[in-house]
N, C-alpha and C. Protein backbone atom coordinates (compact mmCIF):
# COMPACT_ATOMS: atom_id res chain seq x y z
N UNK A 1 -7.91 18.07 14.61
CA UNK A 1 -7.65 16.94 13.77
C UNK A 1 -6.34 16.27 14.15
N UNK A 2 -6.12 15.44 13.46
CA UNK A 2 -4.88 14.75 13.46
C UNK A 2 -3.83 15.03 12.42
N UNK A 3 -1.89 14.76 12.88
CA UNK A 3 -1.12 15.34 11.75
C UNK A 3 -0.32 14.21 11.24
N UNK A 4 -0.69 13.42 10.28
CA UNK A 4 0.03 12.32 9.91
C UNK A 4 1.11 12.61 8.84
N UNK A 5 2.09 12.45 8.40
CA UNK A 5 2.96 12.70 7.84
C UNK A 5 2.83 14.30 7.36
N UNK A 6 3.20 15.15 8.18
CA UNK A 6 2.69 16.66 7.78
C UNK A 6 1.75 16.85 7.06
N UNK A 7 0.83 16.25 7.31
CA UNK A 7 -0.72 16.55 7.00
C UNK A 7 -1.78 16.59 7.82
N UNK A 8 -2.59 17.64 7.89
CA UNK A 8 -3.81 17.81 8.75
C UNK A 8 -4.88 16.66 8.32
N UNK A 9 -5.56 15.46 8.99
CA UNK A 9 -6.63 15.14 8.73
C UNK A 9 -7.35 15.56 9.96
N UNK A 10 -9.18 15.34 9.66
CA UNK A 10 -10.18 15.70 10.43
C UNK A 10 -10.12 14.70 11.28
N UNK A 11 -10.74 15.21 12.07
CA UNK A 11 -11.28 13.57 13.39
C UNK A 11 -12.04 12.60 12.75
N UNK A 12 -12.14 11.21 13.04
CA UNK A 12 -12.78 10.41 12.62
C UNK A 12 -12.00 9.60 11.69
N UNK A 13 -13.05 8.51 10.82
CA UNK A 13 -12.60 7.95 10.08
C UNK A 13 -11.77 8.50 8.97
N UNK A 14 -10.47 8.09 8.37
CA UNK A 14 -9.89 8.34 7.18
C UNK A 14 -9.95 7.19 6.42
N UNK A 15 -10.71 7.16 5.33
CA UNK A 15 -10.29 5.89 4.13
C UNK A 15 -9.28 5.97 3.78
N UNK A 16 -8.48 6.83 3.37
CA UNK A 16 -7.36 6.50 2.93
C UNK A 16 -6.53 8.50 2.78
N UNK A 17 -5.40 7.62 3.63
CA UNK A 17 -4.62 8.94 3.36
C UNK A 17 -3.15 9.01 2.00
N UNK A 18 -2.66 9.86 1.77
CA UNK A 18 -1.66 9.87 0.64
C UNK A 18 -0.69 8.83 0.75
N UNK A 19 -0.45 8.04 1.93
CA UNK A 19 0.23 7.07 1.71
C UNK A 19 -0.20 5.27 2.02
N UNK A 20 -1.50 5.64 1.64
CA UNK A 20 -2.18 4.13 1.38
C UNK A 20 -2.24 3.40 2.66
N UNK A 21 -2.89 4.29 3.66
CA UNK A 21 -2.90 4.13 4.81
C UNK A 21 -4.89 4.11 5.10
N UNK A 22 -5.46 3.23 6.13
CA UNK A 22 -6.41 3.71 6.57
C UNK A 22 -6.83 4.10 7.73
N UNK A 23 -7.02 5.04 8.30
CA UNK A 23 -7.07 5.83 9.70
C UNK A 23 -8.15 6.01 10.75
N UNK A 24 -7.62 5.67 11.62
CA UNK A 24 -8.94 6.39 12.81
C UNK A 24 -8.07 7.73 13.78
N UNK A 25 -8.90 9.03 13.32
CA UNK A 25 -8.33 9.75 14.30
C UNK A 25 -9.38 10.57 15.28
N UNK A 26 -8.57 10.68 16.62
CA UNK A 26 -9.61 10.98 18.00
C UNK A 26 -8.93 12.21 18.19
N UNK A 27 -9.53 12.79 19.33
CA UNK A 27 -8.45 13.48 20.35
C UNK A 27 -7.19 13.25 21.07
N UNK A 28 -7.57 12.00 21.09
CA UNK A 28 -6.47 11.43 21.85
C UNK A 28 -5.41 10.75 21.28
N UNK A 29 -5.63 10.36 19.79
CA UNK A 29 -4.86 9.60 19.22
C UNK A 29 -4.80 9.06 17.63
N UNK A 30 -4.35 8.66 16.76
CA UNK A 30 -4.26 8.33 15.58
C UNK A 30 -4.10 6.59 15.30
N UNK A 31 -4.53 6.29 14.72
CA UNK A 31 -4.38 4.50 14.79
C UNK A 31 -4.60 4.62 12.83
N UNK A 32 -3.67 3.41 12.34
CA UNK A 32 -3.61 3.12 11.27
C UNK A 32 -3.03 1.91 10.65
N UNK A 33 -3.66 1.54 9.74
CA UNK A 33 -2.94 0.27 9.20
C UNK A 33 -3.37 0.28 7.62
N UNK A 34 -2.37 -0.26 7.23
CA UNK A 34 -1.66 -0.34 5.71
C UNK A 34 -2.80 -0.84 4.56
N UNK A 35 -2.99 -0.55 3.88
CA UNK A 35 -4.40 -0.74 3.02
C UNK A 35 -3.83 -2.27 1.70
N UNK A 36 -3.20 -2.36 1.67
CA UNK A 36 -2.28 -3.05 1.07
C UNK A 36 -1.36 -4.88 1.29
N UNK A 37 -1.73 -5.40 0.81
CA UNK A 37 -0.93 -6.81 1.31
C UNK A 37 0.18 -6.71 0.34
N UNK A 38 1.89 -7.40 0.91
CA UNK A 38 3.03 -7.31 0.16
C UNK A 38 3.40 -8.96 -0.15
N UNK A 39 3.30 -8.90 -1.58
CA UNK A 39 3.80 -9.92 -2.50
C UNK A 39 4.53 -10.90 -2.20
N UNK A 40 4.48 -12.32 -1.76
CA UNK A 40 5.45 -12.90 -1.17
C UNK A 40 5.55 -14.69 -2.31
N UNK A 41 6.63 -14.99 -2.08
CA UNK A 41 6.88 -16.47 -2.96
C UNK A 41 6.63 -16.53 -4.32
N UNK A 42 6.97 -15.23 -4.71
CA UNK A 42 7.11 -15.16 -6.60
C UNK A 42 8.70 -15.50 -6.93
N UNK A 43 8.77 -15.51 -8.27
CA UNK A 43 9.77 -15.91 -9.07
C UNK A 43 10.62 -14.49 -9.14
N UNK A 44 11.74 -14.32 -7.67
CA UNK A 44 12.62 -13.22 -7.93
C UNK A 44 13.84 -12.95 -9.32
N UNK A 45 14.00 -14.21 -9.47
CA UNK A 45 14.58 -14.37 -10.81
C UNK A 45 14.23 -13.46 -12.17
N UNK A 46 12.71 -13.51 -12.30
CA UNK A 46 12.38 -12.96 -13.65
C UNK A 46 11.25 -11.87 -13.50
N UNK A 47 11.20 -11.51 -12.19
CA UNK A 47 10.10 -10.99 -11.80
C UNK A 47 10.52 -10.00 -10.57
N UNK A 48 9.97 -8.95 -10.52
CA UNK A 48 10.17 -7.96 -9.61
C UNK A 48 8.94 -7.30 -9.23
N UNK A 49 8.95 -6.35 -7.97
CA UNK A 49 7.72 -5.89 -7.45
C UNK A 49 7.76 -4.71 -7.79
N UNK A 50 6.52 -3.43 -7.53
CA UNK A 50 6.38 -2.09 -8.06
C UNK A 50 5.37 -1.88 -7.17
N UNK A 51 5.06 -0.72 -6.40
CA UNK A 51 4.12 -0.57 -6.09
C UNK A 51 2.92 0.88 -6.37
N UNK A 52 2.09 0.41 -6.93
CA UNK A 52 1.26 1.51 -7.22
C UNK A 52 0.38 2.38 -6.18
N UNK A 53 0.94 3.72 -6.54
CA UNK A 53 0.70 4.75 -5.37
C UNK A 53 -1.39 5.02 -5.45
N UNK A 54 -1.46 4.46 -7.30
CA UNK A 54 -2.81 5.16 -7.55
C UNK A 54 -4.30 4.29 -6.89
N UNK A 55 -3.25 2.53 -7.08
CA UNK A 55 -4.22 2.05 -6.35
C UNK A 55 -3.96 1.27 -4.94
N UNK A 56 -2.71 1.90 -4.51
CA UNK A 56 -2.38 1.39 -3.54
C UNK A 56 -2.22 -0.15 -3.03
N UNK A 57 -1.15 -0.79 -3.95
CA UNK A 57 -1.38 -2.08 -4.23
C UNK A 57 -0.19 -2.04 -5.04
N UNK A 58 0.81 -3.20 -4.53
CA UNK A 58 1.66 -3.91 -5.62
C UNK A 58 1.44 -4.46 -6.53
N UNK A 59 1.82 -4.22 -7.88
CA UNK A 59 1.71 -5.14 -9.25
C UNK A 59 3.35 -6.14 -9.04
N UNK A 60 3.66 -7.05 -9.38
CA UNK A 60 4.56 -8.48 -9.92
C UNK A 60 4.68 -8.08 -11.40
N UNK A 61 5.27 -7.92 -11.54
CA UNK A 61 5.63 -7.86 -13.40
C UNK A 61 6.82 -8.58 -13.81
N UNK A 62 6.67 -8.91 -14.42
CA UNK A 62 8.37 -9.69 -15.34
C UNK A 62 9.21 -8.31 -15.40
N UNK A 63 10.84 -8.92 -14.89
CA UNK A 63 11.88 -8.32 -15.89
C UNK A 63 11.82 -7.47 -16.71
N UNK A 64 11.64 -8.53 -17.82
CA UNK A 64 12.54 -8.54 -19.02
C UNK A 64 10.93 -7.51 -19.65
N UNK A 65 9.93 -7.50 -18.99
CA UNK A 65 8.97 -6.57 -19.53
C UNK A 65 7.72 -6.30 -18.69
N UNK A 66 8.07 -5.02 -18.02
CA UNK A 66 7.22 -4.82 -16.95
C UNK A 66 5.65 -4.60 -17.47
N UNK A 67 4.96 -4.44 -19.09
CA UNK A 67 3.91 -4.52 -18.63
C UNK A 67 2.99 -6.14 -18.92
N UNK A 68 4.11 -7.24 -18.34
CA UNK A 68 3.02 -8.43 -18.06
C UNK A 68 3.39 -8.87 -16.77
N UNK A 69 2.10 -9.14 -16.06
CA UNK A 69 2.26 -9.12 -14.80
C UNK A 69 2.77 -10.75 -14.88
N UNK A 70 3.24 -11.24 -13.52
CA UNK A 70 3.63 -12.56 -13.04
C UNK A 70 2.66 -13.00 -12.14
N UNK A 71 2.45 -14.21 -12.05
CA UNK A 71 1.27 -15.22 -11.37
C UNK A 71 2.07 -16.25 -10.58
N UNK A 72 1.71 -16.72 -9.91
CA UNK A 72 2.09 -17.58 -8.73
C UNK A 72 2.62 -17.32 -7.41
N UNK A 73 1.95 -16.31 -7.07
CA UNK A 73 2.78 -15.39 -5.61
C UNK A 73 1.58 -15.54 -4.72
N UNK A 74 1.49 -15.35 -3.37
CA UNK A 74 1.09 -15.02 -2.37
C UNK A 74 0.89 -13.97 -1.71
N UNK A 75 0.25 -13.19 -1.01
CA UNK A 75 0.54 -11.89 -0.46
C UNK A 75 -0.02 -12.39 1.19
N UNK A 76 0.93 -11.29 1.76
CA UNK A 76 0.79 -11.13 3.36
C UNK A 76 0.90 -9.75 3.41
């Protein structure tokens, strides 16, 4: 298998490993990319980012009360 952040995965496809990663592993090699797009052109003023490990995905929340999210952002 393959050892990605001190972890054994099997050969082949990985949907998703513990750090919100998705994987192809061979014999020869490990390839991966980020399962996740990061939040861009929100209101840093009143609004800050968080990112959730459970669904692998940033929430935008206000400040002054993180559980309402903020609207008008972009992601890349």
């Amino acid at each position: 298998g393959c050892v990605l952040d001190g972890k054994l995965y099997p050969y082949g496809e990985i949907a998703r490993t513990e750090n919100c990663l998705r994987c192809s592993c061979s014999k020869r090699e490990i390839n991966c990319c980020s399962l996740f797009l990061t939040p861009i052109g929100y209101d840093k003023e009143n609004c800050r980012v968080i990112f959730n490990k459970k669904t692998c995905d940033y929430e935008v929340v206000q400040k002054s009360d993180p559980t309402k999210h903020c609207t008008n952002y972009s992601r890349v």
